[in-house]
C-alpha atoms as a PDB file:
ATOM      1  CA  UNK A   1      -2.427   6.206 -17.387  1.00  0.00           C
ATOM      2  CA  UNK A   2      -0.847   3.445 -15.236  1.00  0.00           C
ATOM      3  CA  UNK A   3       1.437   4.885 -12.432  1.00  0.00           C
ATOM      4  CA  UNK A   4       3.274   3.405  -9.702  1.00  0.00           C
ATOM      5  CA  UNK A   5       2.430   5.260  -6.735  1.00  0.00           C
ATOM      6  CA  UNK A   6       2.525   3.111  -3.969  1.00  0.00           C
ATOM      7  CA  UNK A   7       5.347   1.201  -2.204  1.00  0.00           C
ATOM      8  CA  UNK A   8       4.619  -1.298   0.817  1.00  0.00           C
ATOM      9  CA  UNK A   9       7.216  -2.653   3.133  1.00  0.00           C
ATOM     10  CA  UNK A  10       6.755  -5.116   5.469  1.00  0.00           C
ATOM     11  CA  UNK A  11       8.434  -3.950   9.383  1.00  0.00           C
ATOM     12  CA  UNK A  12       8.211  -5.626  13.101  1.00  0.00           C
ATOM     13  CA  UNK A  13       8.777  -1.909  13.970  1.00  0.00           C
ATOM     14  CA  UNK A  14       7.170   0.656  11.696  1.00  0.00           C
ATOM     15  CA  UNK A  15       7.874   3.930  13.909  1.00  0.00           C
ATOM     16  CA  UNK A  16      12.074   2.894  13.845  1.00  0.00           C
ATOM     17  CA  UNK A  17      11.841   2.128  10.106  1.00  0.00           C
ATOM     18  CA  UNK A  18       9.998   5.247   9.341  1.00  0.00           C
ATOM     19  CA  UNK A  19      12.311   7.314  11.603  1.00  0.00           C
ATOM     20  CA  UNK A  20      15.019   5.899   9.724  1.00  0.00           C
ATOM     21  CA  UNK A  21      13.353   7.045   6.221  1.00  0.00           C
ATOM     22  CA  UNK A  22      12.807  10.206   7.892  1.00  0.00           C
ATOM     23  CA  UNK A  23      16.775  10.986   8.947  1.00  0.00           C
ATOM     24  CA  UNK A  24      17.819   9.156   5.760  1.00  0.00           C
ATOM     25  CA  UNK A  25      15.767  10.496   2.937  1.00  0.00           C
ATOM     26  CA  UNK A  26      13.781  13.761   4.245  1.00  0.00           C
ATOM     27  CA  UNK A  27      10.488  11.147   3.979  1.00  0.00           C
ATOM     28  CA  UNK A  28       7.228  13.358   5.326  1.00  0.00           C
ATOM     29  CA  UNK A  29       5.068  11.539   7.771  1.00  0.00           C
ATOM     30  CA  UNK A  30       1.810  11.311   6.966  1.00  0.00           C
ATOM     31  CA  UNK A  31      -0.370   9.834   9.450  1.00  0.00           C
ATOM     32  CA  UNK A  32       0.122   6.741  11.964  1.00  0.00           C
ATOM     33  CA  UNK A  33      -2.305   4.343  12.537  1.00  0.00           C
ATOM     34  CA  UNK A  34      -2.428   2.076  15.692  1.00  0.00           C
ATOM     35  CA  UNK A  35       0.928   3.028  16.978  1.00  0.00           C
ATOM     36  CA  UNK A  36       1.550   4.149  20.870  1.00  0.00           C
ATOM     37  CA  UNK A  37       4.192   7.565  20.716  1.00  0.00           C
ATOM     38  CA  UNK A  38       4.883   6.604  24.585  1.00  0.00           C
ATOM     39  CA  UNK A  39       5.504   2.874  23.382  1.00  0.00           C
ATOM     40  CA  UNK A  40       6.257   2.868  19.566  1.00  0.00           C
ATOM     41  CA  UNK A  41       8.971  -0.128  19.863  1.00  0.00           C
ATOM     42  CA  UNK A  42       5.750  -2.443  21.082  1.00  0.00           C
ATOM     43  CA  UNK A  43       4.081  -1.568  17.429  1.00  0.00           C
ATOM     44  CA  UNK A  44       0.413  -4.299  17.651  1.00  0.00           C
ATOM     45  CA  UNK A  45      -0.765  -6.019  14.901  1.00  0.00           C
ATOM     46  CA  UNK A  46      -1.965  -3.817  12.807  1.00  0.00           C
ATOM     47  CA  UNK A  47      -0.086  -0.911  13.008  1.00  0.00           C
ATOM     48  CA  UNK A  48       2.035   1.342  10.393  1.00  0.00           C
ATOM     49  CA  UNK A  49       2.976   4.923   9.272  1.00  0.00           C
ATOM     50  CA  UNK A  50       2.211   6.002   6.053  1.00  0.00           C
ATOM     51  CA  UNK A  51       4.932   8.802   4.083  1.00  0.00           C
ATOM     52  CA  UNK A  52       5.650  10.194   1.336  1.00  0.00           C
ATOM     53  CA  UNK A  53       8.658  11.453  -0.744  1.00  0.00           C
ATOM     54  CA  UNK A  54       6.089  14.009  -2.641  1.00  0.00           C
ATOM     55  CA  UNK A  55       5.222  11.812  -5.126  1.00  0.00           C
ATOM     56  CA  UNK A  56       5.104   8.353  -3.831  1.00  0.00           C
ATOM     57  CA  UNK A  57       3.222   6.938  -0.684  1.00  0.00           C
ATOM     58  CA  UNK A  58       5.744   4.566   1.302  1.00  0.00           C
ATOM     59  CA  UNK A  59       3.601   3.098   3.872  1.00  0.00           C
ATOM     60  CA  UNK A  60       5.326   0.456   6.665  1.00  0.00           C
ATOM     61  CA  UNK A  61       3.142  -1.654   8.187  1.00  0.00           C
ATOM     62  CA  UNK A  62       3.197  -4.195  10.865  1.00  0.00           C
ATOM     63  CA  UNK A  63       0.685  -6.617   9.031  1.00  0.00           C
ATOM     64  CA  UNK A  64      -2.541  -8.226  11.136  1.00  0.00           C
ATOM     65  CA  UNK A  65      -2.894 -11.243   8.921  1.00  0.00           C
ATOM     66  CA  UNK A  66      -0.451 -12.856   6.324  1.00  0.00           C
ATOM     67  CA  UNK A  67      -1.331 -11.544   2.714  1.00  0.00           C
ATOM     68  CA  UNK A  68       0.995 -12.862   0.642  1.00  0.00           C
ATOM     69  CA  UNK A  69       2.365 -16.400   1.622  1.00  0.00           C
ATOM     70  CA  UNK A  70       5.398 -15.515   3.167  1.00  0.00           C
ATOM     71  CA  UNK A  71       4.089 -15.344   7.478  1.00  0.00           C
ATOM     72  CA  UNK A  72       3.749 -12.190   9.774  1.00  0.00           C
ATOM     73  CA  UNK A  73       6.759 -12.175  10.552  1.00  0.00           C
ATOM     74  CA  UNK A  74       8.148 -11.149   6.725  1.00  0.00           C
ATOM     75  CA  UNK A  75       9.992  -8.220   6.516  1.00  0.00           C
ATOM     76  CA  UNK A  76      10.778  -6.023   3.272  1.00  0.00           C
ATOM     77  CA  UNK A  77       9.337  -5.131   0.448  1.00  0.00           C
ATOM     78  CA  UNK A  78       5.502  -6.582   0.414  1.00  0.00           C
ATOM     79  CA  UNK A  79       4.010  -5.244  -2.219  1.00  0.00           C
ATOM     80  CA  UNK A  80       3.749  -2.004  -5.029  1.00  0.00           C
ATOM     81  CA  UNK A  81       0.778  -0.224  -5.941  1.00  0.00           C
ATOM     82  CA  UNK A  82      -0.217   1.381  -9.195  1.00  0.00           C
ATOM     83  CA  UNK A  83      -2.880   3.904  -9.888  1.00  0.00           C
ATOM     84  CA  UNK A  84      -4.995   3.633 -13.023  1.00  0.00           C
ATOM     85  CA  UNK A  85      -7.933   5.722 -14.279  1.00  0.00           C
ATOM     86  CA  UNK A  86     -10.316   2.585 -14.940  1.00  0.00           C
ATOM     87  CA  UNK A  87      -9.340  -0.124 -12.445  1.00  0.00           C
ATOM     88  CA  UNK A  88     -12.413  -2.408 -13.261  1.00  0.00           C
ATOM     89  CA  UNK A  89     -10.818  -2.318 -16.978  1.00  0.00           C
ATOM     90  CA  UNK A  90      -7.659  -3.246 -15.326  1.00  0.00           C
ATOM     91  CA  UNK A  91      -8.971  -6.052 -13.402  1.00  0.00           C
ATOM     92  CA  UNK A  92     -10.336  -7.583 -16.438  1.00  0.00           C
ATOM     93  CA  UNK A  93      -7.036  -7.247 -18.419  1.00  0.00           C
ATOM     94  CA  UNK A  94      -4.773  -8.812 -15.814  1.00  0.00           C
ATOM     95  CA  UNK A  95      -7.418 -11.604 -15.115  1.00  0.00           C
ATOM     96  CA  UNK A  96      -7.193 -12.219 -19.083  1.00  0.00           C
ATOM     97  CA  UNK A  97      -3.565 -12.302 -19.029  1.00  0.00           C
ATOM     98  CA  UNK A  98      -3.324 -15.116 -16.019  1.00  0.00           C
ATOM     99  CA  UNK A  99      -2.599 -12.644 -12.993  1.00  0.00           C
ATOM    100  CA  UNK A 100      -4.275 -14.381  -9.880  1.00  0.00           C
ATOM    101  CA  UNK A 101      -6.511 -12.723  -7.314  1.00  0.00           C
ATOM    102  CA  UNK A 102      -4.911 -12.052  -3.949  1.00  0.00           C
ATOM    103  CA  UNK A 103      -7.786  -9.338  -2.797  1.00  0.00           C
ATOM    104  CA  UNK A 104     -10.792  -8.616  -4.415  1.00  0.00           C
ATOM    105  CA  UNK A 105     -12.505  -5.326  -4.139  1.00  0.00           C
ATOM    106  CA  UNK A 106     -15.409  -7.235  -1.913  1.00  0.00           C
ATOM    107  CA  UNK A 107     -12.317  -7.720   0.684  1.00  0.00           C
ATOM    108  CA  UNK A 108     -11.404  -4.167   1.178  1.00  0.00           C
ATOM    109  CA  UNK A 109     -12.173  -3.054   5.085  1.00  0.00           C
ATOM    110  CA  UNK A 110     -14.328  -0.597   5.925  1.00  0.00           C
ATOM    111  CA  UNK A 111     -11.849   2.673   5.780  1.00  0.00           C
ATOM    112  CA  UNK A 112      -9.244   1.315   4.088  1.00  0.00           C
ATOM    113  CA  UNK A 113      -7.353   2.337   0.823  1.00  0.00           C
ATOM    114  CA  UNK A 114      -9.419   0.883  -1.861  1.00  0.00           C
ATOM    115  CA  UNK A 115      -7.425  -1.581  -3.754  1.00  0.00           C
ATOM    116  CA  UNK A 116      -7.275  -4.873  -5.718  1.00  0.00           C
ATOM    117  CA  UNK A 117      -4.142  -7.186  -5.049  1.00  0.00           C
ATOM    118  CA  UNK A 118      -3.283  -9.371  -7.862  1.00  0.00           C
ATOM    119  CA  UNK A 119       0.068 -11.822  -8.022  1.00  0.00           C
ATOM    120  CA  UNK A 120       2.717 -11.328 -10.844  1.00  0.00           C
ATOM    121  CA  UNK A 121       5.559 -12.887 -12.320  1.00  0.00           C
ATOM    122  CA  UNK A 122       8.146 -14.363  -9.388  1.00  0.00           C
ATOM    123  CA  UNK A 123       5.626 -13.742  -6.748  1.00  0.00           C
ATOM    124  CA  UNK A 124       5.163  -9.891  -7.104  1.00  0.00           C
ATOM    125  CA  UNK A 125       2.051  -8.936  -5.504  1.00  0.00           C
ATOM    126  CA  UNK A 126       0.677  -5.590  -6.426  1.00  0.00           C
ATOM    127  CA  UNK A 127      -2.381  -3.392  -6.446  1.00  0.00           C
ATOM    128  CA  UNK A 128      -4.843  -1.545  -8.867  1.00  0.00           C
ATOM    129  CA  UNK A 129      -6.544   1.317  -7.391  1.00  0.00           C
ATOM    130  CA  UNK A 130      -8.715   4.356  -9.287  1.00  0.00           C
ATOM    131  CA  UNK A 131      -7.389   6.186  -5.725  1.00  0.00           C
ATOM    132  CA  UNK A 132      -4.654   8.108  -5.538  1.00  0.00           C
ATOM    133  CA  UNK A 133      -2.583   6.882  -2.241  1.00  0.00           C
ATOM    134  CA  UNK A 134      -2.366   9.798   0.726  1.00  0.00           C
ATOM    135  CA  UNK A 135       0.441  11.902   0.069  1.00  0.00           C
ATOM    136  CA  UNK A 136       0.823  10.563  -3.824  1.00  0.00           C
ATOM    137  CA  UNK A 137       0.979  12.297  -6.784  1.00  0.00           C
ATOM    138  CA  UNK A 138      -1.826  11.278  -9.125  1.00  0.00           C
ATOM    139  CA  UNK A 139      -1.097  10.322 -12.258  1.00  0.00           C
ATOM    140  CA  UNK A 140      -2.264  12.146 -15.276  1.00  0.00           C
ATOM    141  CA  UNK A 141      -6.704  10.954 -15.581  1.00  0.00           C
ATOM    142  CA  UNK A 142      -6.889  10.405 -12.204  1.00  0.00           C
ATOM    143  CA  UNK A 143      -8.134  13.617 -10.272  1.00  0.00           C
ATOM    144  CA  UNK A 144      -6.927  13.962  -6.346  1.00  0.00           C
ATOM    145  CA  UNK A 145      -8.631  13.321  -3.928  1.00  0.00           C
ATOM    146  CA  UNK A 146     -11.214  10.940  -5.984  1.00  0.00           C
ATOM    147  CA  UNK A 147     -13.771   9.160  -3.893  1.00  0.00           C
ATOM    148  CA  UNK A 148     -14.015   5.495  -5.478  1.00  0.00           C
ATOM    149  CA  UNK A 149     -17.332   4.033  -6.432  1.00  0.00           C
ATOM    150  CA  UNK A 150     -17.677   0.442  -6.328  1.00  0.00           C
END
């Protein structure tokens, strides 16, 4: 089963945009990564907070490197991210159909979120992942937490 689970926007400020997702929405927090509490408006490169509305992960992140064309500096919506029970399957099928490679699973950083990024229709990037995201719901085949073997 193929389930969106994963939502990634793009922020020069992740702590304000979370805090606004917080007051807004109820959004849980997570976890942070690379963010100073005493000096959260000064967010480096990387940085981000990851939430959740109890099904889907919403992480903002202040990206290190440009991923998808569009600079550093981008901010909004950067990319989605679907679970799926056999994402090597998956891989194959969207390579058949024309989807192009953004990330390939040899590019995933030590501790990160496994995931392959491929390019859609009108520049949609998105990711595959076996995974489920922190603070996701996984999707019916997909047992939580699942530790993914390359």
């Amino acid at each position: 089963m193929k389930k969106i689970r994963h939502i990634a926007i793009s922020s020069q400020n992740p702590a304000a945009t979370a805090k606004f997702y917080k007051e807004a929405f109820g959004w849980e927090e997570i976890s942070r990564s690379g963010l100073d509490s005493d000096h959260e408006g000064d967010a480096p490169r990387p940085s981000g907070v990851i939430m959740s509305d109890g099904s889907i992960n919403i992480t903002i992140l202040k990206f290190g490197t440009d991923q998808i064309g569009k600079g550093v500096d981008f901010e909004g919506v950067h990319h989605l991210g679907v679970v799926v029970d056999d994402w090597r399957g998956e891989r194959e099928r969207l390579q058949a159909m024309g989807a192009a490679f953004v990330t390939d699973e040899n590019n995933v950083p030590p501790g990160a979120q496994f995931e392959v990024k491929f390019q859609g229709p009108d520049d949609i990037i998105y990711d595959i992942t076996d995974v489920p995201y922190p603070g996701s719901t996984p999707p019916p085949g997909v047992s939580d937490p699942k530790e993914h073997k390359p």
